[in-house]
Protein backbone atom coordinates (compact mmCIF):
# COMPACT_ATOMS: atom_id res chain seq x y z
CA UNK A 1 0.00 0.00 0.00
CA UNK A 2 1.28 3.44 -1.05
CA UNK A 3 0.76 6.40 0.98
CA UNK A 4 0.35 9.47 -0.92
CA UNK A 5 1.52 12.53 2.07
CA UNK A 6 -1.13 14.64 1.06
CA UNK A 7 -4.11 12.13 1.42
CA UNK A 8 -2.83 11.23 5.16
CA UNK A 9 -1.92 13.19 8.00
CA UNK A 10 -0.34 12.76 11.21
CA UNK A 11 -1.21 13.33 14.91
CA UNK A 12 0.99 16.23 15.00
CA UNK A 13 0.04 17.56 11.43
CA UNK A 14 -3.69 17.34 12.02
CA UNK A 15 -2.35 18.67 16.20
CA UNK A 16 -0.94 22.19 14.22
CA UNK A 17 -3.65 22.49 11.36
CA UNK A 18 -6.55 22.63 13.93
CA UNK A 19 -4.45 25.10 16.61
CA UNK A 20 -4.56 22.34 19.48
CA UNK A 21 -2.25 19.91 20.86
CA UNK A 22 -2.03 16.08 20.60
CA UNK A 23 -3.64 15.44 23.72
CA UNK A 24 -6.65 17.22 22.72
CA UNK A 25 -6.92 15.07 19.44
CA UNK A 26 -6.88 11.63 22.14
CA UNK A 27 -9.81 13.08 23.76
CA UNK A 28 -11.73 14.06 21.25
CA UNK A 29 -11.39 10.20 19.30
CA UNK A 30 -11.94 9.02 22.77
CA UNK A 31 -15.42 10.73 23.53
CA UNK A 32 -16.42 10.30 19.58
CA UNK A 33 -16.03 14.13 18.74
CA UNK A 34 -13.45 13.31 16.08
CA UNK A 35 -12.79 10.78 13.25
CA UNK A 36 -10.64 7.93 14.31
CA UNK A 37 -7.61 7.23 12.73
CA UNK A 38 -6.66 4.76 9.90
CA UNK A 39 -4.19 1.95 10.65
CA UNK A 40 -1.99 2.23 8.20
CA UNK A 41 1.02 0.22 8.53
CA UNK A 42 1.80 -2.28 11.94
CA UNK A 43 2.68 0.41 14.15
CA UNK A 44 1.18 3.65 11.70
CA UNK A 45 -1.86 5.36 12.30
CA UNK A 46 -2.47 8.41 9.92
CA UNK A 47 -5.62 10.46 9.80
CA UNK A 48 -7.22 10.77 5.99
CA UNK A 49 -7.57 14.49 4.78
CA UNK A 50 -10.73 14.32 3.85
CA UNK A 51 -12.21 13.12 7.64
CA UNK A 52 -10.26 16.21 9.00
CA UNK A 53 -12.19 18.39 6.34
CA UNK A 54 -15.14 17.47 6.83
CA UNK A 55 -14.51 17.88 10.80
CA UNK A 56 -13.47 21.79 10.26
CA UNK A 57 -16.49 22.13 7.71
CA UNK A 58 -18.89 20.32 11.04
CA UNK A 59 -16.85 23.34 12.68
CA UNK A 60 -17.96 26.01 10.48
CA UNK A 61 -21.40 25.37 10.71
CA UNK A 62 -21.82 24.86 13.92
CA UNK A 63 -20.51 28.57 14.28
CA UNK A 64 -22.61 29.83 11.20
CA UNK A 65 -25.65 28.17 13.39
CA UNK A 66 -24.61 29.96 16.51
CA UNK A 67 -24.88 33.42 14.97
């Protein structure tokens, strides 16, 4: 399996997109307020681009709701 680096990201690309650290990301997987990650190798985990957009889109309109 090939891994194309702009289709995958990892904890602490996905930690610096969103403005939030690492530990954060655990507890959001961990109560189900963010996508999992993919396994992607025996001891890789990588999160798929397109989960974390649609997560910031969720994000934008929840705050377009708000308003």
């Amino acid at each position: 399996m090939t891994i194309q680096t702009f289709e995958y990201l990892t904890y602490k690309q996905v930690a610096k997109r969103l403005g939030v650290t690492r530990q954060t990301i655990y507890r959001w997987i961990k109560n189900g307020k963010f996508p999992a990650p993919v396994k992607v190798g025996d001891q890789t985990v990588r999160f798929r681009m397109k989960d974390i957009e649609r997560f910031e889109n969720s994000l934008t309109a929840q705050y377009y709701r708000k308003r």
